[in-house]
C-alpha atoms as a PDB file:
ATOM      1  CA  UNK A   1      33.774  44.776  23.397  1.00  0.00           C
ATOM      2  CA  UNK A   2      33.954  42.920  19.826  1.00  0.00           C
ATOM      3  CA  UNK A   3      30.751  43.024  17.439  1.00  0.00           C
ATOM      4  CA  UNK A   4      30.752  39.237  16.212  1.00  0.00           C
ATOM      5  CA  UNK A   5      29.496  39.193  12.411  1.00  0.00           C
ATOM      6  CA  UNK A   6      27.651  36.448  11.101  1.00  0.00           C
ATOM      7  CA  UNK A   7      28.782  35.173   7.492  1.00  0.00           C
ATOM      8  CA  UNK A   8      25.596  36.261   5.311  1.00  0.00           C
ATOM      9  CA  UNK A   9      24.333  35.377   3.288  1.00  0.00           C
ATOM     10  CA  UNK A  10      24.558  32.011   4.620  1.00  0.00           C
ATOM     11  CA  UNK A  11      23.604  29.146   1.634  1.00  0.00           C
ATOM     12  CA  UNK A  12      20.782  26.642   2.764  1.00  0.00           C
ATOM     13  CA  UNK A  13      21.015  23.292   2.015  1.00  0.00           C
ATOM     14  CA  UNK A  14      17.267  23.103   2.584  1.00  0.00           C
ATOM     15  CA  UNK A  15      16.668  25.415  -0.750  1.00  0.00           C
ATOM     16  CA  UNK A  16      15.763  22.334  -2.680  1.00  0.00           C
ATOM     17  CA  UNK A  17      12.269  22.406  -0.610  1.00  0.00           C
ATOM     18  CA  UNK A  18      11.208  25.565  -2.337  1.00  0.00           C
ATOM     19  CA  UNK A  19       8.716  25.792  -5.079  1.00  0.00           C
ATOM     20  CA  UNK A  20       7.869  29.147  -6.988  1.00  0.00           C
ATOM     21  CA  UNK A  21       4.548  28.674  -7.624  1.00  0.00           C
ATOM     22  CA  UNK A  22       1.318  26.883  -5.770  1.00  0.00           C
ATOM     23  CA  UNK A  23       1.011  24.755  -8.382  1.00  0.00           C
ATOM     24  CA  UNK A  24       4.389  22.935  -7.569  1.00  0.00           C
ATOM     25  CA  UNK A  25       3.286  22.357  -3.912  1.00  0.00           C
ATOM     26  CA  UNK A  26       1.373  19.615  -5.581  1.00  0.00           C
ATOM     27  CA  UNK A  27       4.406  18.240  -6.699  1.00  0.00           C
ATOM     28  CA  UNK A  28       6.283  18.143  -3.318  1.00  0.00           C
ATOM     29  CA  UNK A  29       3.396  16.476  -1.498  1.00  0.00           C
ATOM     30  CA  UNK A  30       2.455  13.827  -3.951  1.00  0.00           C
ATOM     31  CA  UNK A  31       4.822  11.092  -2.092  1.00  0.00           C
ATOM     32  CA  UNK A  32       2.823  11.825   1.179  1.00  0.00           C
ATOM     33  CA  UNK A  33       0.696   9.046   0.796  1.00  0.00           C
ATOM     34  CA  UNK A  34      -1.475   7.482   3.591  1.00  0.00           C
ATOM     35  CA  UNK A  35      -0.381   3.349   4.405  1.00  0.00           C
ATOM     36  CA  UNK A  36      -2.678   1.290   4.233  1.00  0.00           C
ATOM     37  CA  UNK A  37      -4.359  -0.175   6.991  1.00  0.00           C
ATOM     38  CA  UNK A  38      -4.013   3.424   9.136  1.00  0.00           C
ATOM     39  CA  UNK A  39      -7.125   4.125  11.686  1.00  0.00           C
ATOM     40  CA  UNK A  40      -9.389   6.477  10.032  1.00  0.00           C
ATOM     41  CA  UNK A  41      -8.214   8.862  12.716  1.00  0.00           C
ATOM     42  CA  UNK A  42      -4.627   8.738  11.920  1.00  0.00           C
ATOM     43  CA  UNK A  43      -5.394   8.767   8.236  1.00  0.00           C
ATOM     44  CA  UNK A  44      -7.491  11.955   8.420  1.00  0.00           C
ATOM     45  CA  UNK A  45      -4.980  13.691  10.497  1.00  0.00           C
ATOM     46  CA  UNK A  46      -1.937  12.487   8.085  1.00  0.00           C
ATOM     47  CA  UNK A  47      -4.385  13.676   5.502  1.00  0.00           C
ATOM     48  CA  UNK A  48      -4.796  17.090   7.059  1.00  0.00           C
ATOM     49  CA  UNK A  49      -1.277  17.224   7.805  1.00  0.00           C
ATOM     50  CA  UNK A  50      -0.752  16.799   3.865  1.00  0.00           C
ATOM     51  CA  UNK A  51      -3.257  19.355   3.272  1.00  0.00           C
ATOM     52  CA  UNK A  52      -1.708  21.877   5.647  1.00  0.00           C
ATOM     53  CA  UNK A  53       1.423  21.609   3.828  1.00  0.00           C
ATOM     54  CA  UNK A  54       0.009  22.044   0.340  1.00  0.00           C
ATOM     55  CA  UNK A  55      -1.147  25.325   1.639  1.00  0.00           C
ATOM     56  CA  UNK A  56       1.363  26.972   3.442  1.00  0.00           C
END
């Protein structure tokens, strides 16, 4: 039986998603803008949604 190695550390093209600090989550979610014309339902779940991401 072989032992298969993975190629670490693998580069991520999604690195450019990262912030260092809280402050620049700010930053990433300021294009996250609610349409116009939404429901109030929708917009307060796309709002959450925003929110949520801010956040984490």
């Amino acid at each position: 039986m072989t032992t298969q190695r993975l190629p670490f550390p693998v580069p991520d093209e999604r690195a450019h998603y990262f912030v260092g600090q809280y402050a620049d989550m700010h930053e990433l979610v300021e294009d996250l803008v609610v349409p116009d014309g939404v429901p109030e339902a929708a917009a307060t779940v796309l709002r959450t949604a925003r929110e949520l991401l801010r956040q984490s």
